[in-house]
N, C-alpha and C. Protein backbone atom coordinates (compact mmCIF):
# COMPACT_ATOMS: atom_id res chain seq x y z
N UNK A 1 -42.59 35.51 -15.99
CA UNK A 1 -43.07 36.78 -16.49
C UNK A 1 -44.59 36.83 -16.30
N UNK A 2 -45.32 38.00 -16.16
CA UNK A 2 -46.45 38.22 -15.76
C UNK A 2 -47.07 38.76 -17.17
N UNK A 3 -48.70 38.16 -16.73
CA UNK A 3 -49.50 38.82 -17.81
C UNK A 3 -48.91 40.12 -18.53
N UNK A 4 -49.66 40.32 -19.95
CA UNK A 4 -49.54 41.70 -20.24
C UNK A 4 -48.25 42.55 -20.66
N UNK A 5 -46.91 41.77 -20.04
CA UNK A 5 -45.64 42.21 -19.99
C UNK A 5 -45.40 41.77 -21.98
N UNK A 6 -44.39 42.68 -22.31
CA UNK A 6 -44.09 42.64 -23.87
C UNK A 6 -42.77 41.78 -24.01
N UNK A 7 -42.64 40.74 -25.17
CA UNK A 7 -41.45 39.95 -24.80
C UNK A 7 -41.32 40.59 -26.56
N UNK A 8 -39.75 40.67 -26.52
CA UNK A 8 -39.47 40.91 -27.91
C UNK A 8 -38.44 40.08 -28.06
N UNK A 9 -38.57 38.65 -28.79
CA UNK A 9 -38.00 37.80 -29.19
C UNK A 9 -36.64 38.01 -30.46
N UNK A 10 -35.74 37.19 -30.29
CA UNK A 10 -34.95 37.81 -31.33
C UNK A 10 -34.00 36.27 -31.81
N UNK A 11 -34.58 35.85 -33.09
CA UNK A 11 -34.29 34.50 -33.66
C UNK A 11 -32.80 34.48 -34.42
N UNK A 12 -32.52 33.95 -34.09
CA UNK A 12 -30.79 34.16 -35.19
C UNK A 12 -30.78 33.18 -35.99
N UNK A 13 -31.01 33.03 -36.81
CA UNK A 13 -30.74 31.74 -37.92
C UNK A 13 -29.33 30.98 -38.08
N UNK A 14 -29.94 29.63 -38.03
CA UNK A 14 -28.85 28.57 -38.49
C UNK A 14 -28.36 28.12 -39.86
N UNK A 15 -27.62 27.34 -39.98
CA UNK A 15 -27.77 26.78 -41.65
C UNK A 15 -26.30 26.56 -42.10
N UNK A 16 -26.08 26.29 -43.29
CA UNK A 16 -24.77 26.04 -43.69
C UNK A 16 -24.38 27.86 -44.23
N UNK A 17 -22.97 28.03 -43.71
CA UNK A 17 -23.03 29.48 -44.31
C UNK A 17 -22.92 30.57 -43.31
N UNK A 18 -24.21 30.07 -42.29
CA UNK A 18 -24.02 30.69 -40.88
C UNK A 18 -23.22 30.69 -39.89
N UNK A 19 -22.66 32.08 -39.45
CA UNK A 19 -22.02 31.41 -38.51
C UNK A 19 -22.62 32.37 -36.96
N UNK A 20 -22.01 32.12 -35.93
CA UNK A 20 -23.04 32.73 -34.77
C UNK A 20 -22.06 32.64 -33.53
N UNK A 21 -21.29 33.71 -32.72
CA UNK A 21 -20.18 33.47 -32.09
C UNK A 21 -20.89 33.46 -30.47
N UNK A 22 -21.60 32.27 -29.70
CA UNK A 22 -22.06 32.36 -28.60
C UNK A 22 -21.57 32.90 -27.32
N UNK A 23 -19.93 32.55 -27.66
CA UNK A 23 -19.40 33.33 -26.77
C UNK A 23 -19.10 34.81 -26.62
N UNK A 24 -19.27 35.64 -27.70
CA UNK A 24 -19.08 37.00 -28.01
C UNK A 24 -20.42 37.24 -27.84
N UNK A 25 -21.17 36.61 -28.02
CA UNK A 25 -23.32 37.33 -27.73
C UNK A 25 -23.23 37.01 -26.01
N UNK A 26 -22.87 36.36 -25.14
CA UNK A 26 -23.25 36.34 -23.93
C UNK A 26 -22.38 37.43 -23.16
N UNK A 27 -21.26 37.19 -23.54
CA UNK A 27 -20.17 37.96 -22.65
C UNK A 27 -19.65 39.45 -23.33
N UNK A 28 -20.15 39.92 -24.21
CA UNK A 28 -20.07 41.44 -24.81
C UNK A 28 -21.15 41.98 -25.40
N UNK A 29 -22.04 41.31 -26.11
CA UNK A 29 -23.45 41.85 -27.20
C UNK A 29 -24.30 42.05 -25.87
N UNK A 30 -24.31 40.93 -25.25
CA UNK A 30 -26.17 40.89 -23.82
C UNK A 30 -25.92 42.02 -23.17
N UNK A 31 -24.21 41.59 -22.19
CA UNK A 31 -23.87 42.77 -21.34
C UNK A 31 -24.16 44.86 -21.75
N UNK A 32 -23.72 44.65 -23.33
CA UNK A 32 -23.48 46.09 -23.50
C UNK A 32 -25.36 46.21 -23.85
N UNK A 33 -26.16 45.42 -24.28
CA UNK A 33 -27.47 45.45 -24.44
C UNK A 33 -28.09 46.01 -22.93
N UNK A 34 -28.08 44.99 -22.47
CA UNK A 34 -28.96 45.28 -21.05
C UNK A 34 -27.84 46.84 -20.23
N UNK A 35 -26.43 47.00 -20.56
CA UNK A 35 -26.25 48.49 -20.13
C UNK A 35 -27.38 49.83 -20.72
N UNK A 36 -27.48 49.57 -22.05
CA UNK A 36 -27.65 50.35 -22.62
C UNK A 36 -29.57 50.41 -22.71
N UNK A 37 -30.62 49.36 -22.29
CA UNK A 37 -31.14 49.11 -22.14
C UNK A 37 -32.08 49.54 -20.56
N UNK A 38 -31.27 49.33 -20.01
CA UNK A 38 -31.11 49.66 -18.47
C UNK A 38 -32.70 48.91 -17.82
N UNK A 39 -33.18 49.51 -16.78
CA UNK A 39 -33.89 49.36 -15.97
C UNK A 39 -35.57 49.03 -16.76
N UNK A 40 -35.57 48.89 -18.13
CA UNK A 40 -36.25 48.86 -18.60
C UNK A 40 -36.75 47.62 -18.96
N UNK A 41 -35.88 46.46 -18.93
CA UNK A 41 -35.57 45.17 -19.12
C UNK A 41 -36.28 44.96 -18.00
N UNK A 42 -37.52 44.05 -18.07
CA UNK A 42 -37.47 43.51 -16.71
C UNK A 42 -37.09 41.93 -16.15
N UNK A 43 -36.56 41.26 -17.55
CA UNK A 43 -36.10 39.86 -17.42
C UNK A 43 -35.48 39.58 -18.92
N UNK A 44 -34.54 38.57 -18.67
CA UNK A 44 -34.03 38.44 -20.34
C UNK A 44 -33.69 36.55 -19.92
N UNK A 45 -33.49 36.15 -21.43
CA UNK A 45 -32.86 34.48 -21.47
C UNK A 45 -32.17 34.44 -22.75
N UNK A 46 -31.39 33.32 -22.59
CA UNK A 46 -30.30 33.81 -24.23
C UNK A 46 -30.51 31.95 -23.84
N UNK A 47 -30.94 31.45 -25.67
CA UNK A 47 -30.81 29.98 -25.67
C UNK A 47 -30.08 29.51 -26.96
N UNK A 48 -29.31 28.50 -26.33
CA UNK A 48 -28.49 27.45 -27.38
C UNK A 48 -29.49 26.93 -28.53
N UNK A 49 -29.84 26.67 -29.74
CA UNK A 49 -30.62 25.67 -30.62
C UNK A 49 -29.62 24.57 -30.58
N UNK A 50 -30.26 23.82 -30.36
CA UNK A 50 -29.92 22.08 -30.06
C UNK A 50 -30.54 21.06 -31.29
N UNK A 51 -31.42 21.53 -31.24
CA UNK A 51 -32.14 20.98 -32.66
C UNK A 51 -33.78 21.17 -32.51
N UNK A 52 -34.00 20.44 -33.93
CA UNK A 52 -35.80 20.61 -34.78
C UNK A 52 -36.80 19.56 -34.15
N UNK A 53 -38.05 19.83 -34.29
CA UNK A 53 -38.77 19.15 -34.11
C UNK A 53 -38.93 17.73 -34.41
N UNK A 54 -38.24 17.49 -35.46
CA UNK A 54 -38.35 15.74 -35.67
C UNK A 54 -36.13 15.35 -34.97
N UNK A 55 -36.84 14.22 -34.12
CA UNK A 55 -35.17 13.85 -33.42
C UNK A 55 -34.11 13.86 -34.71
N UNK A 56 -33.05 14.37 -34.19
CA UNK A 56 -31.60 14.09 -34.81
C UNK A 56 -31.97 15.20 -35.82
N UNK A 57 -32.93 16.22 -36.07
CA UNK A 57 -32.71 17.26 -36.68
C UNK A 57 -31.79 18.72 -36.34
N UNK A 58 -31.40 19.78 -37.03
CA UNK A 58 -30.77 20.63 -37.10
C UNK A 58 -31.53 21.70 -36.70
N UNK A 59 -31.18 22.21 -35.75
CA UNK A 59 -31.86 23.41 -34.43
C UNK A 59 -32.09 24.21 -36.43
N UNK A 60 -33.40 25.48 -36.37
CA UNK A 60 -33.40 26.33 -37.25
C UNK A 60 -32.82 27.57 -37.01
N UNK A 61 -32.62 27.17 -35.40
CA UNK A 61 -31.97 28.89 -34.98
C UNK A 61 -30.65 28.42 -34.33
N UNK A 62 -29.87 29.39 -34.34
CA UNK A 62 -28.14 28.92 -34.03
C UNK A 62 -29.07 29.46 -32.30
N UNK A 63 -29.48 30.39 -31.96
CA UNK A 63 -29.89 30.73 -31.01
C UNK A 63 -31.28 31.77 -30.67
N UNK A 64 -31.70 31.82 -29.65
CA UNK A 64 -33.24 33.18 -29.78
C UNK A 64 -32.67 34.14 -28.02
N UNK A 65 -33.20 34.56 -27.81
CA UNK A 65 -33.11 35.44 -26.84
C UNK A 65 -34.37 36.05 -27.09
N UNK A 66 -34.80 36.87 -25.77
CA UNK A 66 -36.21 37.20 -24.76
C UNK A 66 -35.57 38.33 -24.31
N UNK A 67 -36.42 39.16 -24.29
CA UNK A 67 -36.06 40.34 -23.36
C UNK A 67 -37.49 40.97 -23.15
N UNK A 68 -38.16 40.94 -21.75
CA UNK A 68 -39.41 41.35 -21.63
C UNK A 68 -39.55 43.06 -20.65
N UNK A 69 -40.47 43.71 -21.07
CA UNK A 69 -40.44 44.85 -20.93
C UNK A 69 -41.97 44.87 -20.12
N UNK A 70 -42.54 46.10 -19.46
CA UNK A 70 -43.55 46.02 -18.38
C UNK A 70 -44.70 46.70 -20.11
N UNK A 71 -44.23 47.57 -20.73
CA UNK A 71 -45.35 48.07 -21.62
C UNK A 71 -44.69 48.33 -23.33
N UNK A 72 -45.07 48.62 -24.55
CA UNK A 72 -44.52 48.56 -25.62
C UNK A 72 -44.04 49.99 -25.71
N UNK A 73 -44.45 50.74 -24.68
CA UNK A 73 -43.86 52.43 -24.23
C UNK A 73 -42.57 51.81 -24.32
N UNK A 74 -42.30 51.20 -23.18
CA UNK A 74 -41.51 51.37 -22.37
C UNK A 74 -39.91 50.35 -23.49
N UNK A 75 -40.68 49.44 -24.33
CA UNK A 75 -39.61 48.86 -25.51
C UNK A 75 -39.19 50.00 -26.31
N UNK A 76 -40.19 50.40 -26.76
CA UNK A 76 -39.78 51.40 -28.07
C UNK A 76 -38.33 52.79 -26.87
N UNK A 77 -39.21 53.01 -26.19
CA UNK A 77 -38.57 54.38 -25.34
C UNK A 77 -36.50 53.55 -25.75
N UNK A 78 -36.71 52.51 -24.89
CA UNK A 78 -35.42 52.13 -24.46
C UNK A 78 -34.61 51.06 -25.87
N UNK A 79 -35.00 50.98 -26.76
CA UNK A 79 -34.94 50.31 -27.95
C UNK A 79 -34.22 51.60 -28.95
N UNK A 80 -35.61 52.16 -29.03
CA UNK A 80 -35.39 53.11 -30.16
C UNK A 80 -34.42 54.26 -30.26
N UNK A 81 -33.70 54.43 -28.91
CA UNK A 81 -32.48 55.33 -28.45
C UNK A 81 -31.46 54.86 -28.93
N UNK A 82 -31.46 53.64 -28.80
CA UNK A 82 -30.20 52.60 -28.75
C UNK A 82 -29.88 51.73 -30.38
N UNK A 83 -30.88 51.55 -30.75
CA UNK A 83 -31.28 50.53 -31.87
C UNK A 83 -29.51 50.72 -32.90
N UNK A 84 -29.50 51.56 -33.22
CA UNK A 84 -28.31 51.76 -33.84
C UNK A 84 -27.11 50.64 -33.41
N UNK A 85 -27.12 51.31 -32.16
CA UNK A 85 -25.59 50.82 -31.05
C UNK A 85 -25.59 49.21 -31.41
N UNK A 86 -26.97 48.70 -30.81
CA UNK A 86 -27.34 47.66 -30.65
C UNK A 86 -27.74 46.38 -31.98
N UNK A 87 -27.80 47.11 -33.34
CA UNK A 87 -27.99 46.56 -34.48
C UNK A 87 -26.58 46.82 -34.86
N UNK A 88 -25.80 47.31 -34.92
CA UNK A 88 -24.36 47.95 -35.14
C UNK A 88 -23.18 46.63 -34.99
N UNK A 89 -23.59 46.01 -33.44
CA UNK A 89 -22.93 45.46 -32.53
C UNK A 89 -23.13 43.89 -33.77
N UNK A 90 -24.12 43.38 -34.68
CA UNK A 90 -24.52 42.06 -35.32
C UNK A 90 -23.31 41.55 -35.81
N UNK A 91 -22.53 42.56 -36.57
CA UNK A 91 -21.07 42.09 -37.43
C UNK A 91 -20.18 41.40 -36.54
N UNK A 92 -20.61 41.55 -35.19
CA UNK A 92 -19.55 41.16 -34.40
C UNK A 92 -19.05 39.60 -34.14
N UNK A 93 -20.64 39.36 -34.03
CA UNK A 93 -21.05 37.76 -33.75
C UNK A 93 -22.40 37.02 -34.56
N UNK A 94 -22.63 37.41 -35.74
CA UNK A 94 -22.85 36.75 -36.67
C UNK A 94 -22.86 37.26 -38.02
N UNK A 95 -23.36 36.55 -39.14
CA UNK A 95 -23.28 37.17 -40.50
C UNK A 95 -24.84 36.79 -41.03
N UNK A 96 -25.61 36.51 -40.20
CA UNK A 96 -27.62 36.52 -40.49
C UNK A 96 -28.01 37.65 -40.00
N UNK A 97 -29.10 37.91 -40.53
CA UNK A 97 -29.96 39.01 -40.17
C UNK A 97 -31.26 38.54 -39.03
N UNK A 98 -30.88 38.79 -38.15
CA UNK A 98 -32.04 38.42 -36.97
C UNK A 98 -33.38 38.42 -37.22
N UNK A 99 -34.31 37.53 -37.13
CA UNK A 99 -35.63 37.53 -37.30
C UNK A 99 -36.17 37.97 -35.88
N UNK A 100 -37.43 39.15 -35.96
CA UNK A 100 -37.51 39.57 -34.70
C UNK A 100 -38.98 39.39 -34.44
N UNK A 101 -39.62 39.18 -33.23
CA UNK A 101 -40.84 38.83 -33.15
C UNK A 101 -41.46 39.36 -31.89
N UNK A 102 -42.35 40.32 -31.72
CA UNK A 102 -42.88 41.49 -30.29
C UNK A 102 -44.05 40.70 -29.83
N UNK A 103 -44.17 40.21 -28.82
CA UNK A 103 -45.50 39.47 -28.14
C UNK A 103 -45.60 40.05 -27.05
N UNK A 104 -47.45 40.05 -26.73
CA UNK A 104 -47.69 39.91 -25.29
C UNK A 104 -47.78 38.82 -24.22
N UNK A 105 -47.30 38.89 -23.30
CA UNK A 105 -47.48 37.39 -22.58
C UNK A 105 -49.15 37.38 -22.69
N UNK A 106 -49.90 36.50 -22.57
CA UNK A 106 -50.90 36.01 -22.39
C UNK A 106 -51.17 34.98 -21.47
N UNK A 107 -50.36 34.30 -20.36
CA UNK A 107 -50.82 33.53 -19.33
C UNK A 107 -49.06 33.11 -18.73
């Protein structure tokens, strides 16, 4: 990803209690996302938590995903149409409330 581009991070929490269906977020939640999203996306990554910073610890996120956009126009435009559909879709494949986090790349 290039300078300047907007990444809007999206943390899913782990823990006892949690649960997080990886196979229903890659193969139905991403797909109907990036439809509905469209051309606006200009790169995305969906990651496993494996674990914490000290070895043999417990990942804090069941998983995070990236989805970077060219300007914060251009998130909100294609976000804020959708947000419903796309917050709607959470019951499906987990029972946490996503922690969400908007950055600029910087290098």
């Amino acid at each position: 990803m290039k300078k300047g581009m907007i990444k809007v991070s999206v943390l899913y929490p782990a823990g006892e209690g949690k649960k997080f269906d990886m196979d229903y977020y890659c193969n139905k939640h991403i797909p109907m996302v990036a439809g509905l999203l469209g051309d606006a996306v200009k790169g995305a990554t969906v990651e496993k938590g494996l674990g914490g910073a000290a070895p043999g610890s417990n990942a804090p996120y069941a998983a995070t995903s990236n989805l970077y956009f060219d300007s914060m126009e251009d998130y909100k435009n294609a976000f804020g149409a959708n947000a419903d559909k796309i917050m709607g879709d959470l019951p499906n494949f987990t029972n946490t409330q996503p922690e969400i986090q908007i950055g600029e790349v910087v290098v």
